[in-house]
N, C-alpha and C. Protein backbone atom coordinates (compact mmCIF):
# COMPACT_ATOMS: atom_id res chain seq x y z
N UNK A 1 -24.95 -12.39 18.09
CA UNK A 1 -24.19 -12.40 19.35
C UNK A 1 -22.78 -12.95 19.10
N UNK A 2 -21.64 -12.46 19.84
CA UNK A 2 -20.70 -12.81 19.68
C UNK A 2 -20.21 -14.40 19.66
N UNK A 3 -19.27 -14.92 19.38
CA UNK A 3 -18.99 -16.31 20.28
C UNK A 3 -18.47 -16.29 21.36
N UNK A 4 -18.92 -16.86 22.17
CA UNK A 4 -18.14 -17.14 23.91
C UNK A 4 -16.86 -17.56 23.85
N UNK A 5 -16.79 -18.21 22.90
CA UNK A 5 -15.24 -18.67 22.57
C UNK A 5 -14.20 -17.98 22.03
N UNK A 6 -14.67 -16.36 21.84
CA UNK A 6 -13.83 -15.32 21.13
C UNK A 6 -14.58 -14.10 21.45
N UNK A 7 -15.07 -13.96 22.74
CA UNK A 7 -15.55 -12.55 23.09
C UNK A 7 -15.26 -11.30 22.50
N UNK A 8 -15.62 -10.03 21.96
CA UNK A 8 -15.52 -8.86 21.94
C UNK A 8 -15.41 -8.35 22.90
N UNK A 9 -14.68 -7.02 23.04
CA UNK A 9 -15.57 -6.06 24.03
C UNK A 9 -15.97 -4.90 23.01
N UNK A 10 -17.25 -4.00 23.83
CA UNK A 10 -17.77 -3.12 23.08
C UNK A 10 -16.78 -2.31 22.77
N UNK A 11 -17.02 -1.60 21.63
CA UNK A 11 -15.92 -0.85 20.82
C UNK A 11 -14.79 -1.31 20.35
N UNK A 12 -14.39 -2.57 20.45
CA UNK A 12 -13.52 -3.29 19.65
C UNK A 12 -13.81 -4.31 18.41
N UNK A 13 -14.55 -3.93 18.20
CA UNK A 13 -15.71 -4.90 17.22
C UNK A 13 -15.07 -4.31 15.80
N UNK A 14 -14.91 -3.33 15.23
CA UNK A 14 -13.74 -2.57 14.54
C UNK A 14 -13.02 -3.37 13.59
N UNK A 15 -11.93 -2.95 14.85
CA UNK A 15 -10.69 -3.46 15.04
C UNK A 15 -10.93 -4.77 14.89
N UNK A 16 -11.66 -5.93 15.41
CA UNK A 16 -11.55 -7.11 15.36
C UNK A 16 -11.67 -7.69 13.90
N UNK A 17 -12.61 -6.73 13.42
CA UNK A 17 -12.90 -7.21 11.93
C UNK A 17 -11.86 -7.00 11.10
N UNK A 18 -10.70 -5.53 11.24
CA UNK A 18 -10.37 -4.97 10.09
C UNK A 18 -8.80 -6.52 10.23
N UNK A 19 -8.95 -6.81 11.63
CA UNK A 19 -7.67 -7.83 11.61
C UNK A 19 -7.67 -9.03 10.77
N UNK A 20 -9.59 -9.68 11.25
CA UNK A 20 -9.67 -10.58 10.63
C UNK A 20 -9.68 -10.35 9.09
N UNK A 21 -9.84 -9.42 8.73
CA UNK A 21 -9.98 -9.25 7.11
C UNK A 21 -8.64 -9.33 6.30
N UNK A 22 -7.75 -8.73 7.45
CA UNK A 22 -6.03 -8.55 6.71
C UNK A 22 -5.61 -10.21 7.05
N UNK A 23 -5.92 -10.82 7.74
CA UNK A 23 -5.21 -12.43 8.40
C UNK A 23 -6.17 -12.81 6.90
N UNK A 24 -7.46 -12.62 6.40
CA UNK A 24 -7.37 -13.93 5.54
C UNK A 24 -7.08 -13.20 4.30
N UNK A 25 -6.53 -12.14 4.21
CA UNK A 25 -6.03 -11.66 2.94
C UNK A 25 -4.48 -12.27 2.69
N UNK A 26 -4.03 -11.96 3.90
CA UNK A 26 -2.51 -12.71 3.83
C UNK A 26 -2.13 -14.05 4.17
N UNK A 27 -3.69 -14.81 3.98
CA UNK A 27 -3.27 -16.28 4.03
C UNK A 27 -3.56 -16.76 2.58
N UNK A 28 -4.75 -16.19 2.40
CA UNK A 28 -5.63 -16.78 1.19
C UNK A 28 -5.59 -15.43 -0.20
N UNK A 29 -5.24 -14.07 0.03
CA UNK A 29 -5.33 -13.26 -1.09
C UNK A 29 -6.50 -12.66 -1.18
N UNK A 30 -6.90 -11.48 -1.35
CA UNK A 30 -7.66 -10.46 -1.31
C UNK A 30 -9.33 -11.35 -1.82
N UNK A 31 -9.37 -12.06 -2.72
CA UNK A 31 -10.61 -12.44 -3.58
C UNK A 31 -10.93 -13.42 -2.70
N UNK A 32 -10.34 -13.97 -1.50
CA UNK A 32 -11.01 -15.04 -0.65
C UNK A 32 -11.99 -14.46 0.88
N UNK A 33 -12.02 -13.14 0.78
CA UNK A 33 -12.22 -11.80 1.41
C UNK A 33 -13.99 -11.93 1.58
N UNK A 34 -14.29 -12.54 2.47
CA UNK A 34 -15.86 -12.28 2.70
C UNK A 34 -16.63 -11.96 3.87
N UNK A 35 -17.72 -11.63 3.98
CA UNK A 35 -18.45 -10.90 5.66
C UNK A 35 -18.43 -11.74 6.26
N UNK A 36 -18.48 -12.94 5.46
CA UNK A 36 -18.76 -14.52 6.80
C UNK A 36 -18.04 -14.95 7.32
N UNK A 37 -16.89 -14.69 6.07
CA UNK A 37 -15.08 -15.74 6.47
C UNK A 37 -14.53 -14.65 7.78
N UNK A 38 -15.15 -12.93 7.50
CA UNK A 38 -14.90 -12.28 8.40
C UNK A 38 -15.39 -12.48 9.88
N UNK A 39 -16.99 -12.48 9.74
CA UNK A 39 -17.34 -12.49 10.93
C UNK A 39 -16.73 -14.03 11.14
N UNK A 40 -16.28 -14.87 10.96
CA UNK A 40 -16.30 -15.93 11.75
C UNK A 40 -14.40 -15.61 12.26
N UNK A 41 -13.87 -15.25 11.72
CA UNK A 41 -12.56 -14.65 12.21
C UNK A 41 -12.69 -14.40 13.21
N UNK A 42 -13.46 -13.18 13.35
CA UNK A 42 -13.96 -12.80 14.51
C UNK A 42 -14.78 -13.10 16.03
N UNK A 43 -15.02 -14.10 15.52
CA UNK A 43 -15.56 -14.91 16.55
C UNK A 43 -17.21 -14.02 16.75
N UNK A 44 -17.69 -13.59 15.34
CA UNK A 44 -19.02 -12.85 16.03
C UNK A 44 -20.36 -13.45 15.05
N UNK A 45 -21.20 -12.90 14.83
CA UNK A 45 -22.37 -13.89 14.57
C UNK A 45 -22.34 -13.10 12.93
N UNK A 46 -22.84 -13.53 11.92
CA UNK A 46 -23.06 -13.41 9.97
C UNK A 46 -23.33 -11.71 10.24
N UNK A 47 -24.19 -11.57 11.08
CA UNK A 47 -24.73 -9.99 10.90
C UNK A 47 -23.85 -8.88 11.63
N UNK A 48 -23.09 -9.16 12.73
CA UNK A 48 -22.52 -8.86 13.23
C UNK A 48 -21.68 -7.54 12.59
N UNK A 49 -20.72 -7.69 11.71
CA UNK A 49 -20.73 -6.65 10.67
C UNK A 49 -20.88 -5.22 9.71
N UNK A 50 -22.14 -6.07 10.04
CA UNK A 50 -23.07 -4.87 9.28
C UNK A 50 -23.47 -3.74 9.89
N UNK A 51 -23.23 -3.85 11.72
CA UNK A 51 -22.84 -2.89 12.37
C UNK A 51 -21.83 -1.44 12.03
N UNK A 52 -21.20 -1.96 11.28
CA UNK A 52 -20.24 -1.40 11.08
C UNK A 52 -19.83 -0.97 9.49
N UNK A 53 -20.26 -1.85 8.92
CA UNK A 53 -20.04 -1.40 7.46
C UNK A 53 -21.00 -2.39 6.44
N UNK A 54 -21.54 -1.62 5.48
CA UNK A 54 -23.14 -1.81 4.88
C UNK A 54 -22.97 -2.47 4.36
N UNK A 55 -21.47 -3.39 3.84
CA UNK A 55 -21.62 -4.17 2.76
C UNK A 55 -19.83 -4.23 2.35
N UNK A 56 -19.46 -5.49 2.21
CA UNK A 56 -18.21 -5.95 1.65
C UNK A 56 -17.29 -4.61 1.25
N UNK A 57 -17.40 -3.94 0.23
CA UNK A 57 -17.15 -2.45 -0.52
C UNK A 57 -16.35 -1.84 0.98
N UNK A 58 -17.61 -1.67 1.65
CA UNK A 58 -17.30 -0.69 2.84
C UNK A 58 -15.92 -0.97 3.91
N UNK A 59 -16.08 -2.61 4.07
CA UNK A 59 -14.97 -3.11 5.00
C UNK A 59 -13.37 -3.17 3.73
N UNK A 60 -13.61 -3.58 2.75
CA UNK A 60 -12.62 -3.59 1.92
C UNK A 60 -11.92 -2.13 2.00
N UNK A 61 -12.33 -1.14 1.56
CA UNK A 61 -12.16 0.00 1.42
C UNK A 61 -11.60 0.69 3.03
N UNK A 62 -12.00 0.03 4.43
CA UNK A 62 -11.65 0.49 5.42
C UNK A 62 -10.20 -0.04 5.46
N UNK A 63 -10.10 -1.35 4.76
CA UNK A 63 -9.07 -2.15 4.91
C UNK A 63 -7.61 -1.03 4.21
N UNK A 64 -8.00 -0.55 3.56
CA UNK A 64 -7.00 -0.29 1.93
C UNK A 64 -6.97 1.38 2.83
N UNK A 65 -8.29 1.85 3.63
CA UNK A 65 -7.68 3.67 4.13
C UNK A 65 -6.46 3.49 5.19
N UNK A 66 -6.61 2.03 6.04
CA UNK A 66 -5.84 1.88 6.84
C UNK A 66 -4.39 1.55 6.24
N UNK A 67 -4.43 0.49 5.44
CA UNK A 67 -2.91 0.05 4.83
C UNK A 67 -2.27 1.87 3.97
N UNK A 68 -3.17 2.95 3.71
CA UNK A 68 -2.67 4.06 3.04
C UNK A 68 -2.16 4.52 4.37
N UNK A 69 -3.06 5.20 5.38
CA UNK A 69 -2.44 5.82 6.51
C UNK A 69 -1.41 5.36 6.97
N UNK A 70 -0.94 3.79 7.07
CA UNK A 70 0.26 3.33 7.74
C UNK A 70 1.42 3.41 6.44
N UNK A 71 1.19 3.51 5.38
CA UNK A 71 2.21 3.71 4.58
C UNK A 71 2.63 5.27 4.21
N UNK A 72 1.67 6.06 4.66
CA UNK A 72 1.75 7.37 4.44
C UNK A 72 2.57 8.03 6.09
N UNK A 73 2.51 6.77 6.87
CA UNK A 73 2.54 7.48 8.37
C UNK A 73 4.41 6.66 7.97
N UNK A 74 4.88 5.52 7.43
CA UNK A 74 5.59 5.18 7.21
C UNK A 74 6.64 6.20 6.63
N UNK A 75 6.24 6.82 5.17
CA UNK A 75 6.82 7.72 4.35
C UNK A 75 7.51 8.99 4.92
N UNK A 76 6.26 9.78 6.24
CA UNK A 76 6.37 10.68 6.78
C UNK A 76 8.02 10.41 7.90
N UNK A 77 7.57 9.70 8.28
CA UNK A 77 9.15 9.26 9.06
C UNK A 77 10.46 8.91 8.65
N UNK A 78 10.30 8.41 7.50
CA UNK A 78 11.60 8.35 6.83
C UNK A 78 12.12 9.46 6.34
N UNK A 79 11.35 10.21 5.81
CA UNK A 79 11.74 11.92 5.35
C UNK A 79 11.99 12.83 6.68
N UNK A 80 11.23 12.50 7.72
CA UNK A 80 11.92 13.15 9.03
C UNK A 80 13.09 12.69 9.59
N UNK A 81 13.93 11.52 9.07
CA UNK A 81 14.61 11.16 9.67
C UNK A 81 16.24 11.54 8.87
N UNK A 82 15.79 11.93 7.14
CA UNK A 82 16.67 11.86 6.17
C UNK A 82 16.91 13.53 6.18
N UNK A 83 18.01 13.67 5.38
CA UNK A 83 18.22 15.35 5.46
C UNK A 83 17.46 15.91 4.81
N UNK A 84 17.24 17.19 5.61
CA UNK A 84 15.98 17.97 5.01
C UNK A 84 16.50 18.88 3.35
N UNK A 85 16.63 18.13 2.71
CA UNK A 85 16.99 18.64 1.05
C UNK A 85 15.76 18.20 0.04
N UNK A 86 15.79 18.47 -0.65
CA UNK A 86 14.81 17.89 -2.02
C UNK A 86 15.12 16.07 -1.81
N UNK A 87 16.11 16.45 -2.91
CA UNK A 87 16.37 14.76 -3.12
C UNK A 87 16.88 13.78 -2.26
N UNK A 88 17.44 14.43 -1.20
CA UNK A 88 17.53 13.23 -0.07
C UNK A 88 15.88 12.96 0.47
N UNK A 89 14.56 14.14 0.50
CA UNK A 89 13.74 13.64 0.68
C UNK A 89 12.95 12.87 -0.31
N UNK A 90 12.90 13.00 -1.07
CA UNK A 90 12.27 12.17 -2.31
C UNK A 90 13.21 10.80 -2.14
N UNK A 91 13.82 10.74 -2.30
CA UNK A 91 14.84 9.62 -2.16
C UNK A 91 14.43 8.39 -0.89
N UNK A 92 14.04 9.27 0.16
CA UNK A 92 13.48 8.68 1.72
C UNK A 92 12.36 8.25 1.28
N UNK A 93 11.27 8.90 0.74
CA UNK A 93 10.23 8.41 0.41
C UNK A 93 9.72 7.46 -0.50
N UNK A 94 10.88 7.30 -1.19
CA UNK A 94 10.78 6.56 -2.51
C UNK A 94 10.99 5.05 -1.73
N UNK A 95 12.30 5.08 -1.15
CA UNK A 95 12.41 4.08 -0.13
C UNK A 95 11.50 3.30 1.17
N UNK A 96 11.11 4.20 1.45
CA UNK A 96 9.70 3.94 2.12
C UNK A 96 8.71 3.02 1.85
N UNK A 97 8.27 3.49 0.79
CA UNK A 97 7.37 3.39 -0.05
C UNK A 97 7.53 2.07 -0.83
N UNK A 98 8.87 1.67 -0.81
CA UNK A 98 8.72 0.12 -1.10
C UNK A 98 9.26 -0.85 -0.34
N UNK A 99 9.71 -0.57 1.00
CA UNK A 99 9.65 -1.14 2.30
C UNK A 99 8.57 -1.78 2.57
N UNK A 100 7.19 -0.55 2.92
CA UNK A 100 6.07 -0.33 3.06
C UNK A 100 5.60 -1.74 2.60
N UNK A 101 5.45 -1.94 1.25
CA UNK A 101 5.18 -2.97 0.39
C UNK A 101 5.67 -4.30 0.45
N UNK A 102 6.84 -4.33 1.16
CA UNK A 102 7.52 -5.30 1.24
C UNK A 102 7.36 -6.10 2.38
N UNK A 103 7.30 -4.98 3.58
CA UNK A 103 6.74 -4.79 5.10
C UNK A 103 5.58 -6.02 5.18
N UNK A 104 4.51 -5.38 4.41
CA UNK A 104 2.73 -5.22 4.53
C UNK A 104 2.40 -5.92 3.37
N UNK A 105 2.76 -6.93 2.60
CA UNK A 105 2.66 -7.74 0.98
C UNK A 105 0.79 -7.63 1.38
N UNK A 106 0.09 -7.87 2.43
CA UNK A 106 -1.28 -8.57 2.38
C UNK A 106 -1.69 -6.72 2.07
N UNK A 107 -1.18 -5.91 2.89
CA UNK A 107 -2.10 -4.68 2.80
C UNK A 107 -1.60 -4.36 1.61
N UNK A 108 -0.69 -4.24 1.04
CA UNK A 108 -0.14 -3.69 -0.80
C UNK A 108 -0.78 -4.23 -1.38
N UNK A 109 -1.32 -5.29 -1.47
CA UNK A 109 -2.32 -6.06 -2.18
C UNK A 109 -3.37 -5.49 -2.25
N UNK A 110 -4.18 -5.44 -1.33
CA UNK A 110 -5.13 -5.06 -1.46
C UNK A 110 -5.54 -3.57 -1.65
N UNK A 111 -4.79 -2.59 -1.12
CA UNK A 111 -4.66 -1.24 -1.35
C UNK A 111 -4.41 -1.13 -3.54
N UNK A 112 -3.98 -2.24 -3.96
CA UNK A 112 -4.39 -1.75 -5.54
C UNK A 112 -5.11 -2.83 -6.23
N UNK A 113 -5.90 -3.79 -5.72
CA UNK A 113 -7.18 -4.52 -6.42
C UNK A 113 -8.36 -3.94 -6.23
N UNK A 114 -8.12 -3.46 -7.33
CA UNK A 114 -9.60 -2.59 -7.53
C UNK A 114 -10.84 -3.75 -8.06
N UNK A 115 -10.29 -4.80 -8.38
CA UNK A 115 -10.83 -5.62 -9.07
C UNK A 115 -12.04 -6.40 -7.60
N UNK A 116 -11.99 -6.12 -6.93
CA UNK A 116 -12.35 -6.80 -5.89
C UNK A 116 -13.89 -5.87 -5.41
N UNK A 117 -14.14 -4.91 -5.87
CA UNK A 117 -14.94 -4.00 -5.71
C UNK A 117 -15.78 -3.71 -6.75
N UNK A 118 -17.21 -3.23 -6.13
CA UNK A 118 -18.17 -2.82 -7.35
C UNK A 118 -17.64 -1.55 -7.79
N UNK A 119 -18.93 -1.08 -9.05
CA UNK A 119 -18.27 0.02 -9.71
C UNK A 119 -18.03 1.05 -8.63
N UNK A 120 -18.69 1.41 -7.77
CA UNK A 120 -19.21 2.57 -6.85
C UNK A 120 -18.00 2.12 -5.89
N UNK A 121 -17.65 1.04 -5.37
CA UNK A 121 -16.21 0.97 -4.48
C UNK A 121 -15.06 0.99 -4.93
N UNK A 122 -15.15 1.01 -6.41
CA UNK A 122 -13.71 1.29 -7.25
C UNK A 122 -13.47 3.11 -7.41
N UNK A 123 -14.62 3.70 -7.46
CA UNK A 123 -14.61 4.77 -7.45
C UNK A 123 -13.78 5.73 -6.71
N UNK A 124 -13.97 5.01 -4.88
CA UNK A 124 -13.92 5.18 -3.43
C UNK A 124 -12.59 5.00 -3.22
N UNK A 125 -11.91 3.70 -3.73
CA UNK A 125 -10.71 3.25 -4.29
C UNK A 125 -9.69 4.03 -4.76
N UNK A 126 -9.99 4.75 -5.68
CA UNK A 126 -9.35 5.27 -6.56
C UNK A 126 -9.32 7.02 -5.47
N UNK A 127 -10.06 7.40 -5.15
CA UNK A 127 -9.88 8.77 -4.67
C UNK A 127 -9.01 8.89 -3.54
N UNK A 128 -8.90 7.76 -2.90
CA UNK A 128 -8.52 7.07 -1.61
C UNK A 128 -6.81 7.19 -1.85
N UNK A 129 -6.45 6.46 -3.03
CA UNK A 129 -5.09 5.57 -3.83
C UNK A 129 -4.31 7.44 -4.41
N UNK A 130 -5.41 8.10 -4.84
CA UNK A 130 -5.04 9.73 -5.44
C UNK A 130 -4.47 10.73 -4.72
N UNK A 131 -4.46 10.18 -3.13
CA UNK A 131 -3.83 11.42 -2.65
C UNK A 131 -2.29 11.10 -2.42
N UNK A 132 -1.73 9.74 -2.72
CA UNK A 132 -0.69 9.35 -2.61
C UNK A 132 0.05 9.53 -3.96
N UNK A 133 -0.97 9.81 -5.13
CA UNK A 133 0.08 9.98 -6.33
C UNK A 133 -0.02 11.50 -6.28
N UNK A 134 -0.52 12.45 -5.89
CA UNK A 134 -0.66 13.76 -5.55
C UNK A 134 0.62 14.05 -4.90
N UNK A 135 0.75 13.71 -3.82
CA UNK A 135 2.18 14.11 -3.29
C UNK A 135 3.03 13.36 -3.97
N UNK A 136 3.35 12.57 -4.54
CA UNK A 136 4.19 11.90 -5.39
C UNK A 136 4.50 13.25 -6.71
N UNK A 137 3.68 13.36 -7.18
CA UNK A 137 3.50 14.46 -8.06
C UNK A 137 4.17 15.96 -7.42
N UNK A 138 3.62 16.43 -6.08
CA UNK A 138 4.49 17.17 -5.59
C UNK A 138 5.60 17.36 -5.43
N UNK A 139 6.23 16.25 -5.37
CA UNK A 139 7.94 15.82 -4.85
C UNK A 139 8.34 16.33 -6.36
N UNK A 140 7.75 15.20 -7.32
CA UNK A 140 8.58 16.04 -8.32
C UNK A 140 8.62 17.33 -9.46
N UNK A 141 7.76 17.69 -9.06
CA UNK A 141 7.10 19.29 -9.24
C UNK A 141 8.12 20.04 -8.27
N UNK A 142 8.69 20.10 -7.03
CA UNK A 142 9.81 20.65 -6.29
C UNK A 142 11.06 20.50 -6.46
N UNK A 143 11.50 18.84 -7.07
CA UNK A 143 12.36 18.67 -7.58
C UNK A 143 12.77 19.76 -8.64
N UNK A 144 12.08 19.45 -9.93
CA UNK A 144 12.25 20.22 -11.29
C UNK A 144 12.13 21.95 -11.11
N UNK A 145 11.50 22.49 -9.77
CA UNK A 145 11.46 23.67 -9.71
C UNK A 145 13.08 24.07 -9.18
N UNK A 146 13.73 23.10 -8.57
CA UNK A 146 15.46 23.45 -7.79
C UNK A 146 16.08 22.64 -9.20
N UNK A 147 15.48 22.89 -10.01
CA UNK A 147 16.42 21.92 -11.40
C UNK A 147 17.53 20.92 -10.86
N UNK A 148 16.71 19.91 -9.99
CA UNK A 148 17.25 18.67 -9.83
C UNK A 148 16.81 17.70 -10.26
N UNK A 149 16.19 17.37 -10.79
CA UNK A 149 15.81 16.77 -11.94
C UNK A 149 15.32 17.00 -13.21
N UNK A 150 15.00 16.62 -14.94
CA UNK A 150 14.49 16.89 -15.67
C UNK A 150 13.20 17.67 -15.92
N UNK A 151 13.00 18.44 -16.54
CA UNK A 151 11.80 18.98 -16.60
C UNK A 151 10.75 18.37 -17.67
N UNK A 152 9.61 18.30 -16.98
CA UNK A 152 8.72 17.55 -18.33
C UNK A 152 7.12 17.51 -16.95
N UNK A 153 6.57 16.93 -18.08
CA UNK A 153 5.14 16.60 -17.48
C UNK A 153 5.13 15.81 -16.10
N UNK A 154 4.46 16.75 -14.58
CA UNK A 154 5.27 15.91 -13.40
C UNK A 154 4.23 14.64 -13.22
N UNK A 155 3.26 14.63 -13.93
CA UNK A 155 2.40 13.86 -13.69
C UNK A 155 3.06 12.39 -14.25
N UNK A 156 3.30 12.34 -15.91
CA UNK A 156 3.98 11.35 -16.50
C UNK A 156 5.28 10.18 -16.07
N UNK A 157 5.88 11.77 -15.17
CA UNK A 157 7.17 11.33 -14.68
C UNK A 157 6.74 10.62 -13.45
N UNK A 158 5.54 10.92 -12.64
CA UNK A 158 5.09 10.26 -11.25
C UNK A 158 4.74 8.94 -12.08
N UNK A 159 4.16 9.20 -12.94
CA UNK A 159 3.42 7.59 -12.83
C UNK A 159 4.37 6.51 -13.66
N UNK A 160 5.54 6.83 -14.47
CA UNK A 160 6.71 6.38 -14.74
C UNK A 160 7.67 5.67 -13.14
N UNK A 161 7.48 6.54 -12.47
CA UNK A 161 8.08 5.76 -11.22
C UNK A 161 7.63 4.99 -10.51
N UNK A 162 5.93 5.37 -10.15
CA UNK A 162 5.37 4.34 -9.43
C UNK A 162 4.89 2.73 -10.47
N UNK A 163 5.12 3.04 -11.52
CA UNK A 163 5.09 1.77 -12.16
C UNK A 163 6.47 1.07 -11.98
N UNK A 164 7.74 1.22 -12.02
CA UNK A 164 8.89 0.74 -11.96
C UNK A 164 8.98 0.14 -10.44
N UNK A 165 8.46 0.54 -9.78
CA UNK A 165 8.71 0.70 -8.64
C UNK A 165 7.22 -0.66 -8.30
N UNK A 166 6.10 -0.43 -8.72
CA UNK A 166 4.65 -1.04 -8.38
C UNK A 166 5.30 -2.53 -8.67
N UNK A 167 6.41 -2.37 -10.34
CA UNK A 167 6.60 -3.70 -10.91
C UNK A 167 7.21 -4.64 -9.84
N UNK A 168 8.18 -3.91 -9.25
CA UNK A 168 9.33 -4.74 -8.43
C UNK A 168 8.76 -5.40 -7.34
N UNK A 169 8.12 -4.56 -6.61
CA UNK A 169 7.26 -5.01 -5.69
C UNK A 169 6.45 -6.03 -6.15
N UNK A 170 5.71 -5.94 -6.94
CA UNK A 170 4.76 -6.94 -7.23
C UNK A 170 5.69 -8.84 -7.71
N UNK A 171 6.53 -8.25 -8.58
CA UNK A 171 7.20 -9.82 -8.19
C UNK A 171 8.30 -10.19 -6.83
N UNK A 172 9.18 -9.16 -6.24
CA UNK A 172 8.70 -9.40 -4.54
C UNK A 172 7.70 -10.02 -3.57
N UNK A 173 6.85 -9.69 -3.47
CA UNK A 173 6.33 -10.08 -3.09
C UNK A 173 5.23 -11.59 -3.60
N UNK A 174 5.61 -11.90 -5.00
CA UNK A 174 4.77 -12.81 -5.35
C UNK A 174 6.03 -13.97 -5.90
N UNK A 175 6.90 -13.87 -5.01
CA UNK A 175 7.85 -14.53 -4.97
C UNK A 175 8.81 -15.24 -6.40
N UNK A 176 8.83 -13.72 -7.19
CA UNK A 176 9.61 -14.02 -8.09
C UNK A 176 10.58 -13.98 -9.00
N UNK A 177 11.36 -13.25 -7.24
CA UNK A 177 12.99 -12.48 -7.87
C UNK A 177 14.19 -13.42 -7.90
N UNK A 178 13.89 -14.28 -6.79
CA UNK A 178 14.59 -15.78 -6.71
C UNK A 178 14.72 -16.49 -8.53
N UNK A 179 13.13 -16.79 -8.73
CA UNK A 179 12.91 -17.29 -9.91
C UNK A 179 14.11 -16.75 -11.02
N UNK A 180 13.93 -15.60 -10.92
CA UNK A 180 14.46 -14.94 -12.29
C UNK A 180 15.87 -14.33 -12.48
N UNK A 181 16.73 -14.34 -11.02
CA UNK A 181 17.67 -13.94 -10.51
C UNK A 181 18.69 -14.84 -9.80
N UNK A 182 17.94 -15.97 -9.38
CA UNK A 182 18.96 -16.32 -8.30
C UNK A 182 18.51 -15.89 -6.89
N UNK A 183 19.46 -17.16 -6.09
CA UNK A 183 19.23 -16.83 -4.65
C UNK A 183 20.33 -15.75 -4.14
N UNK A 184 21.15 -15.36 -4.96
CA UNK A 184 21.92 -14.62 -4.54
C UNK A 184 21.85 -12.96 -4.41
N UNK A 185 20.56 -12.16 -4.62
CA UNK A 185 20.87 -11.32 -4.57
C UNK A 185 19.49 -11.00 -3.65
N UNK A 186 20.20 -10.46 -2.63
CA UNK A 186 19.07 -9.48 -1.10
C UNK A 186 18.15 -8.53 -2.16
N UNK A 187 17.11 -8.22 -1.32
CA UNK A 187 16.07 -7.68 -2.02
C UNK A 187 16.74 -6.51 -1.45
N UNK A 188 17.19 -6.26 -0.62
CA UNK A 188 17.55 -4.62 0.10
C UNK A 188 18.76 -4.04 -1.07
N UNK A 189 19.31 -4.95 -1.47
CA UNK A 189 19.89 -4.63 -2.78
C UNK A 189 19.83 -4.39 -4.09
N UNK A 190 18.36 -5.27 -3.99
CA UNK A 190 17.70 -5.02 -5.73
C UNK A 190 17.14 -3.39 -5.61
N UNK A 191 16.39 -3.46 -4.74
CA UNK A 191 15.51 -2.17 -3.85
C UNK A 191 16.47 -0.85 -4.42
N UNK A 192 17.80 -1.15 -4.05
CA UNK A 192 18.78 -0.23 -3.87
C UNK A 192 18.79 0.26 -5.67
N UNK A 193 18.98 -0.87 -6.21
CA UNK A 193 19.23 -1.03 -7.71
C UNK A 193 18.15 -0.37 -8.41
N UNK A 194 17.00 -0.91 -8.05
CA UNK A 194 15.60 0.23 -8.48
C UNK A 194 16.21 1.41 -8.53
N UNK A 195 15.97 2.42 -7.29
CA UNK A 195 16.50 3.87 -6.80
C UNK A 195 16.82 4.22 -7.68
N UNK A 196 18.50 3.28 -7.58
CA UNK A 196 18.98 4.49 -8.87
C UNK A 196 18.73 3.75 -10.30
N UNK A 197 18.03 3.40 -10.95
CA UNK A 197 17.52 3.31 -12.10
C UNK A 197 16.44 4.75 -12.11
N UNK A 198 15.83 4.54 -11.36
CA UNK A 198 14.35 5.71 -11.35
C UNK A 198 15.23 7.11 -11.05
N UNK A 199 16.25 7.50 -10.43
CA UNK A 199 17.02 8.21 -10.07
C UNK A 199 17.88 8.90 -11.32
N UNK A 200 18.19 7.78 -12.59
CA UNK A 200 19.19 8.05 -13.63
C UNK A 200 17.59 8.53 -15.10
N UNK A 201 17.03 7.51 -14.37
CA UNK A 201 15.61 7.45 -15.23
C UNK A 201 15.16 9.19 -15.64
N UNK A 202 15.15 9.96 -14.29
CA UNK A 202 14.38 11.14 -14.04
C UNK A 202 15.60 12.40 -14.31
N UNK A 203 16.72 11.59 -14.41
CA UNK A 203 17.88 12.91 -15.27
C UNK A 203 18.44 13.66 -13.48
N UNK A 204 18.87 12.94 -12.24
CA UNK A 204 18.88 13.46 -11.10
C UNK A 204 20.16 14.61 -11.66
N UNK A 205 20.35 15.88 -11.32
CA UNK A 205 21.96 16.67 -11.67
C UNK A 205 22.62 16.47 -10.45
């Protein structure tokens, strides 16, 4: 039964969980992530839960489809908003895409610890994480077809960017551009500085 002190209503039981799961990811970090620490977030009883998803795997994994859809629903808007060309859209998306990250540090997190999951939810993980390097892969498969960028393997070249790009973010957000840089330089500027590295990186004409 719920707590009186944090009522549900029916059909929000969900939602209540997937919040509490992101609040103690972005207090405490993905590995402090449990059904109990959840249900009690929630204000609902140990079993409560299991209503909804069979086992840790299941809520994790709801956690990481949601942080994809809002970064994918993110991406989609910036390219609607940028001129409709190749590389001004790749360019939008690229930008996006580490906003997104910058935005959401608790959901970026957890959207790539695979480590947090059994074999069978890393699996789930990974097919989940694939449709975002798929269109990534598309962009520059369209690119190289308008010979605006280099030609070569588009797969290599995708995962060449999203690593340059995964890196920055990851000490962004783990607070350690200050460290290594100084307080002087805006992240909307390093951000900028990425771009065109990955931009000169990929041979743009």
């Amino acid at each position: 039964m719920p707590d009186n002190k944090n009522p549900y209503h029916h059909g929000d039981l969900r939602t209540a969980l997937l919040e509490a799961a992101l609040s103690i990811i972005t207090e405490s970090g993905p590995q402090a992530l449990t059904i109990r620490e959840v249900a009690r977030r929630a204000g609902v009883s140990h079993a409560a839960p299991y209503r909804h998803f069979a086992d840790k795997d299941e809520l994790i994994l709801a956690v990481v489809e949601q942080g994809f859809a809002l970064m994918q629903a993110t991406m989609t808007t910036a390219k609607s908003q940028a001129e409709q060309e190749p590389l001004a859209q790749f360019a939008a998306s690229g930008m996006a895409y580490i906003d997104f990250a910058l935005e959401y540090p608790a959901y970026y997190r957890v959207m790539y610890s695979g480590d947090l999951l059994s074999s069978t939810g890393q699996q789930s993980l990974q097919h989940t994480s694939a449709d975002t390097f798929k269109d990534l892969i598309s962009d520059v498969q369209t690119c190289q077809q308008l010979n605006i960028i280099r030609p070569g393997d588009p797969a290599k070249q995708a995962l060449a960017l999203i690593s340059m790009v995964h890196g920055f973010v990851t000490l962004a957000n783990d607070n350690r551009i200050a460290a290594l840089l100084g307080e002087n330089y805006p992240l909307a500027e390093i951000r900028n500085t990425i771009m065109s590295a990955i931009f000169e990186g990929i041979g743009t004409q």
